[in-house]
N, C-alpha and C. Protein backbone atom coordinates (compact mmCIF):
# COMPACT_ATOMS: atom_id res chain seq x y z
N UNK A 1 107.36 110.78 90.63
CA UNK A 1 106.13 110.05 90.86
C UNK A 1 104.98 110.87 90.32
N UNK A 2 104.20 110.45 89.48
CA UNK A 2 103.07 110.78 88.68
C UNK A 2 101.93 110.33 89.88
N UNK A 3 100.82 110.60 89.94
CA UNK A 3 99.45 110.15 89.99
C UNK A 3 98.35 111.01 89.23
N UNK A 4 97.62 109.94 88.62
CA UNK A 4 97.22 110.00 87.29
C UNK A 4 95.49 109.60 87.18
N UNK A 5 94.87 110.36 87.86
CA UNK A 5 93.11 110.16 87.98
C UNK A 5 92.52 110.97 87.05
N UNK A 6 92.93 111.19 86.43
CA UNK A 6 92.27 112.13 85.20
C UNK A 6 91.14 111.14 83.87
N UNK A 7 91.40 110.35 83.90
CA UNK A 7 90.45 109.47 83.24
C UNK A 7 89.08 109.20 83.84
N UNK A 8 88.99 109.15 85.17
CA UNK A 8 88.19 109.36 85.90
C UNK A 8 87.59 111.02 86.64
N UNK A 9 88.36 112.04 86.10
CA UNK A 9 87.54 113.06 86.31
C UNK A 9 88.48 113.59 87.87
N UNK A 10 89.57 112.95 88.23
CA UNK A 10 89.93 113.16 89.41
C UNK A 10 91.28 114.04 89.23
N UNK A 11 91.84 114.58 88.31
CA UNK A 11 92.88 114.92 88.28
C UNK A 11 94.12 114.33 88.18
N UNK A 12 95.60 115.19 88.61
CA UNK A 12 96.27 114.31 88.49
C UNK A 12 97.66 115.55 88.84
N UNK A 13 98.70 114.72 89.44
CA UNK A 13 99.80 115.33 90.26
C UNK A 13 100.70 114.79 90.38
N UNK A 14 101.67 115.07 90.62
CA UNK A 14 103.42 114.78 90.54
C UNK A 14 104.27 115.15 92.08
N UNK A 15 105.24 114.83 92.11
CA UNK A 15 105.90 114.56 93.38
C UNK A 15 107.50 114.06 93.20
N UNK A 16 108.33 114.34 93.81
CA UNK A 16 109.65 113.81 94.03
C UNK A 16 109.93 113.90 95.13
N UNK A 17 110.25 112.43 95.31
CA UNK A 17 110.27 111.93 96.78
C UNK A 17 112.21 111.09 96.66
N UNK A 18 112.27 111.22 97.87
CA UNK A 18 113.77 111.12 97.90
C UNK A 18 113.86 109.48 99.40
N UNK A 19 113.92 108.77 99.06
CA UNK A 19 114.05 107.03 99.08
C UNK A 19 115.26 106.65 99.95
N UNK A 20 115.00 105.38 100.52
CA UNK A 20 116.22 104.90 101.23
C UNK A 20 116.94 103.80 100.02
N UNK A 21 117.90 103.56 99.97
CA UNK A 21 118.18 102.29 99.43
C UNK A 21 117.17 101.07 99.82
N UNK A 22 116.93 100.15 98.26
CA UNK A 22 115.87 99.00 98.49
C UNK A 22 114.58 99.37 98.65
N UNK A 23 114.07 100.53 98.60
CA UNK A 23 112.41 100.82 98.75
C UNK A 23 111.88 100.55 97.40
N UNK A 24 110.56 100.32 97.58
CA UNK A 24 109.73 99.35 96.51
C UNK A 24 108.80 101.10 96.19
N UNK A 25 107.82 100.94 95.26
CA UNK A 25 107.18 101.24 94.42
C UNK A 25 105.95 101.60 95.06
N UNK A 26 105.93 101.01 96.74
CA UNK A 26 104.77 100.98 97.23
C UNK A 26 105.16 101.89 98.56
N UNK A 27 106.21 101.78 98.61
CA UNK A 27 106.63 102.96 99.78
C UNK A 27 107.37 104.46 98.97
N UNK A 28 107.46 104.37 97.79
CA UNK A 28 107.49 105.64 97.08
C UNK A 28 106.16 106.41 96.74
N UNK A 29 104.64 105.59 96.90
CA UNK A 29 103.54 106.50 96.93
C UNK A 29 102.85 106.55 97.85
N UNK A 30 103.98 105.89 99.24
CA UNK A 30 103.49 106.46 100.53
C UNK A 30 103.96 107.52 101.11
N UNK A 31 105.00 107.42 100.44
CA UNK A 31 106.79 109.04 100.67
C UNK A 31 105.45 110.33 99.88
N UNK A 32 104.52 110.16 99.51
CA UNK A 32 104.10 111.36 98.52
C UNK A 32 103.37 112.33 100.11
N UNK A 33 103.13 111.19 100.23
CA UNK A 33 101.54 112.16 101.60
C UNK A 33 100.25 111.83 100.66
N UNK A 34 99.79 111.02 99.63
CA UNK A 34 98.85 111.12 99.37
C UNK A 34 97.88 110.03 100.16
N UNK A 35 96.81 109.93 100.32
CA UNK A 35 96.00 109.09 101.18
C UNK A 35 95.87 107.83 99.97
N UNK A 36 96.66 106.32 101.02
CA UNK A 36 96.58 105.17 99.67
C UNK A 36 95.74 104.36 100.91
N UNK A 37 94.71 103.29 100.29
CA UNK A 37 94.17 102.58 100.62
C UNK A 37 94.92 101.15 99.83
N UNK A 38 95.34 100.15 100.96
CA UNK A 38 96.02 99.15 100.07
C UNK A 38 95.73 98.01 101.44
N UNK A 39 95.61 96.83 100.74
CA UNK A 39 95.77 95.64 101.74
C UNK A 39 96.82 94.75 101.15
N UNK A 40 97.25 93.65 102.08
CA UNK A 40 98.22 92.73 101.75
C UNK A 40 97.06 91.35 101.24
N UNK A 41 98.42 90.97 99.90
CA UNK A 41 97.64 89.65 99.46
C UNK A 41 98.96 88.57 99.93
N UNK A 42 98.72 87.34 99.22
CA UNK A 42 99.67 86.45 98.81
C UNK A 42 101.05 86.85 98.13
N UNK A 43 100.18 88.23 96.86
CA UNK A 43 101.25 88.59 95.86
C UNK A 43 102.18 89.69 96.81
N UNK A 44 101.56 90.69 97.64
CA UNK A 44 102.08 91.44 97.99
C UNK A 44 101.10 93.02 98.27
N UNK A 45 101.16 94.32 98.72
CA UNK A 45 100.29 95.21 98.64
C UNK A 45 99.69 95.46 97.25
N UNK A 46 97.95 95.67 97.53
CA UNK A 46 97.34 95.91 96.48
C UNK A 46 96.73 97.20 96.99
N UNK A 47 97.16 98.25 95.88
CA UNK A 47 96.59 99.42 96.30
C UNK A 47 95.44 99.84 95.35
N UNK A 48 94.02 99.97 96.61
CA UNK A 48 92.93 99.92 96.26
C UNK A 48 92.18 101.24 95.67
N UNK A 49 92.77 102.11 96.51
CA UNK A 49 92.15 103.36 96.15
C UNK A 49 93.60 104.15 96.39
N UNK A 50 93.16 106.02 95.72
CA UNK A 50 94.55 107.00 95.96
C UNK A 50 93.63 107.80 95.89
N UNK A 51 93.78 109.17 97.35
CA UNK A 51 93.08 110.17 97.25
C UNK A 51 91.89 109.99 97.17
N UNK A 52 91.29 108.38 97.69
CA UNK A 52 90.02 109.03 98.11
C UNK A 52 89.16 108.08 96.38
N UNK A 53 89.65 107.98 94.99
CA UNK A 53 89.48 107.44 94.17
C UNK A 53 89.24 105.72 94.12
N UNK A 54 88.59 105.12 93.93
CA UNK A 54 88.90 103.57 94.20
C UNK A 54 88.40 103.06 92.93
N UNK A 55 89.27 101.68 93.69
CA UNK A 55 89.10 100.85 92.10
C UNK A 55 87.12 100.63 92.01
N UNK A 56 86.76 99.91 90.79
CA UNK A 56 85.53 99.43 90.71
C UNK A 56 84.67 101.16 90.64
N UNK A 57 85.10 102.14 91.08
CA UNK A 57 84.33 103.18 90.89
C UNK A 57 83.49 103.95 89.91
N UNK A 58 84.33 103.48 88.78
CA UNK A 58 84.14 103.88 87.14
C UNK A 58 84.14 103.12 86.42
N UNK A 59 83.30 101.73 86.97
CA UNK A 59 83.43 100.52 85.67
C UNK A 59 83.74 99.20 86.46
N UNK A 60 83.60 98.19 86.10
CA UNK A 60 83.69 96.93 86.45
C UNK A 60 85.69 96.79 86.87
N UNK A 61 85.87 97.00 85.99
CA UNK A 61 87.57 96.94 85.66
C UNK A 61 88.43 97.97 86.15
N UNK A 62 87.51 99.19 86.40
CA UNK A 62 88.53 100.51 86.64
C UNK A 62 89.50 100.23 88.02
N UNK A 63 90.22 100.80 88.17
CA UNK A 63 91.72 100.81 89.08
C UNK A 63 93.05 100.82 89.00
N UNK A 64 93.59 101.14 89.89
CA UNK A 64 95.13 101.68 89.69
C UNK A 64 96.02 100.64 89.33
N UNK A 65 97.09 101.03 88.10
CA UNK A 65 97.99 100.57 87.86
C UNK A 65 99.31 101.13 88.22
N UNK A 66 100.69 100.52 87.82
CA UNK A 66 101.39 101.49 87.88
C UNK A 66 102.25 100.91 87.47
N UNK A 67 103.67 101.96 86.49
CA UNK A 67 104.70 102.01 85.53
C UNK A 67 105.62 102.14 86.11
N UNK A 68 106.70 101.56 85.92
CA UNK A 68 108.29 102.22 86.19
C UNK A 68 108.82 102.28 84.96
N UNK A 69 109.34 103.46 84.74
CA UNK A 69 110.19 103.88 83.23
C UNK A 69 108.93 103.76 82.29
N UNK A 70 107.75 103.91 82.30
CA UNK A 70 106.79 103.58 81.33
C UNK A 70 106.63 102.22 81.00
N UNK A 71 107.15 101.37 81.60
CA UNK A 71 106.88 99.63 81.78
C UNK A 71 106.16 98.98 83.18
N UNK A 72 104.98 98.35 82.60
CA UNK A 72 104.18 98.13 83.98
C UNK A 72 104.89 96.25 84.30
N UNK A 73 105.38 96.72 85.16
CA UNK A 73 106.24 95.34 85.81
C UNK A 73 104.38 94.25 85.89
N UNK A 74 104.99 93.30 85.59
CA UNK A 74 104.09 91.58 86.52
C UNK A 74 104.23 91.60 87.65
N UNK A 75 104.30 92.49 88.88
CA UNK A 75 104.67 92.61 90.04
C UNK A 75 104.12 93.07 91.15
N UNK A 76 103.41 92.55 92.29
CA UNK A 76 102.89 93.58 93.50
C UNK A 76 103.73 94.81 93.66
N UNK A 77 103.13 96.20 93.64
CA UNK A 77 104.27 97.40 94.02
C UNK A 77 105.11 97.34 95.26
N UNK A 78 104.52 96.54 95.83
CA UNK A 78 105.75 96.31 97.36
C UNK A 78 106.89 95.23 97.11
N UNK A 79 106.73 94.45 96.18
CA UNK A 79 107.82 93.97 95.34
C UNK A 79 108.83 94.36 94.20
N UNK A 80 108.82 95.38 94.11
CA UNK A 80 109.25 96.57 92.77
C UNK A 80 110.01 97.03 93.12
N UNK A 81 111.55 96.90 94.02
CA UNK A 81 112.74 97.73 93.98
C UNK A 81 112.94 98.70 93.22
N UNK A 82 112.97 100.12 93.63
CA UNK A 82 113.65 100.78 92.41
C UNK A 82 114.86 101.49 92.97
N UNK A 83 115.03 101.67 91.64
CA UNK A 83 116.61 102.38 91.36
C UNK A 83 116.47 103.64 91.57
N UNK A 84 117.96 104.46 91.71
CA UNK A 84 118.12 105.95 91.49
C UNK A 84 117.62 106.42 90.05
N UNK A 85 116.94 107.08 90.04
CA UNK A 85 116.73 107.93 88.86
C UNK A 85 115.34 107.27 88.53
N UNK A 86 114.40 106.15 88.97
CA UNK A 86 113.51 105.77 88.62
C UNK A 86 112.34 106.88 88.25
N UNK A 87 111.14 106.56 87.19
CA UNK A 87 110.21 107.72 86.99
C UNK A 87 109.14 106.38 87.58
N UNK A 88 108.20 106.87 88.03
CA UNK A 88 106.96 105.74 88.43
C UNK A 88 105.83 106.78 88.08
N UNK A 89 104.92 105.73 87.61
CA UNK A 89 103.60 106.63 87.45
C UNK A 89 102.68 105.23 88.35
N UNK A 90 101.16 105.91 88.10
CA UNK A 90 100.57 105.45 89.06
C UNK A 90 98.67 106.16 88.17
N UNK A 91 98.21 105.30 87.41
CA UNK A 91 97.04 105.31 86.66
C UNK A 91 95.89 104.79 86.41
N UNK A 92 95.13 105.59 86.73
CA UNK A 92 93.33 105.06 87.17
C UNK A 92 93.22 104.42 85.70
N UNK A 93 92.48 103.37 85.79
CA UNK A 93 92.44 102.83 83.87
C UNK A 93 90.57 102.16 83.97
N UNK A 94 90.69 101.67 82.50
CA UNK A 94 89.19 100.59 82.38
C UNK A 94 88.19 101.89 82.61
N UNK A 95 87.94 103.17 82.56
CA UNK A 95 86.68 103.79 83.29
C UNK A 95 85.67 103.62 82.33
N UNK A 96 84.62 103.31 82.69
CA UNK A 96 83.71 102.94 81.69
C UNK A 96 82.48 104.15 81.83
């Protein structure tokens, strides 16, 4: 697990976190200990801020995305099963 605020001036850090079978994408960057700000939609958790960073902070558009294998799924992260061996990142974007 990547987290990736460096576009925004916030840095950026890594983690390996060790998963139950069936955990999503959204409970692997809660396994970190980092402080996530996220609410539930329709789609599923939207995570708003990491560490304190939030979306809209650096631009109209800025906020977190996030990759599995370097492919950003169409998917709420609490919908994102992953696998053994998965890499996830997790990236502040848009900073204007």
């Amino acid at each position: 697990m990547v987290v990736d605020g460096s576009a925004a001036g916030s840095g950026s850090g890594s983690a390996t976190v060790t998963l139950n079978a069936g955990a999503s994408v959204y409970d692997a960057l809660v396994a970190t200990g980092a402080s996530v700000n996220a609410r539930g939609s329709v789609y599923g958790m939207y995570v708003s801020a990491i560490n304190g960073l939030a979306e809209k902070e650096h631009g109209a558009n800025s906020g977190w995305v996030y990759s599995v294998n370097g492919i950003e799924p169409n998917t709420a992260c609490s919908n994102y099963v992953l696998a053994d061996g998965d890499s996830v990142a997790w990236t502040y974007v848009n900073v204007e």
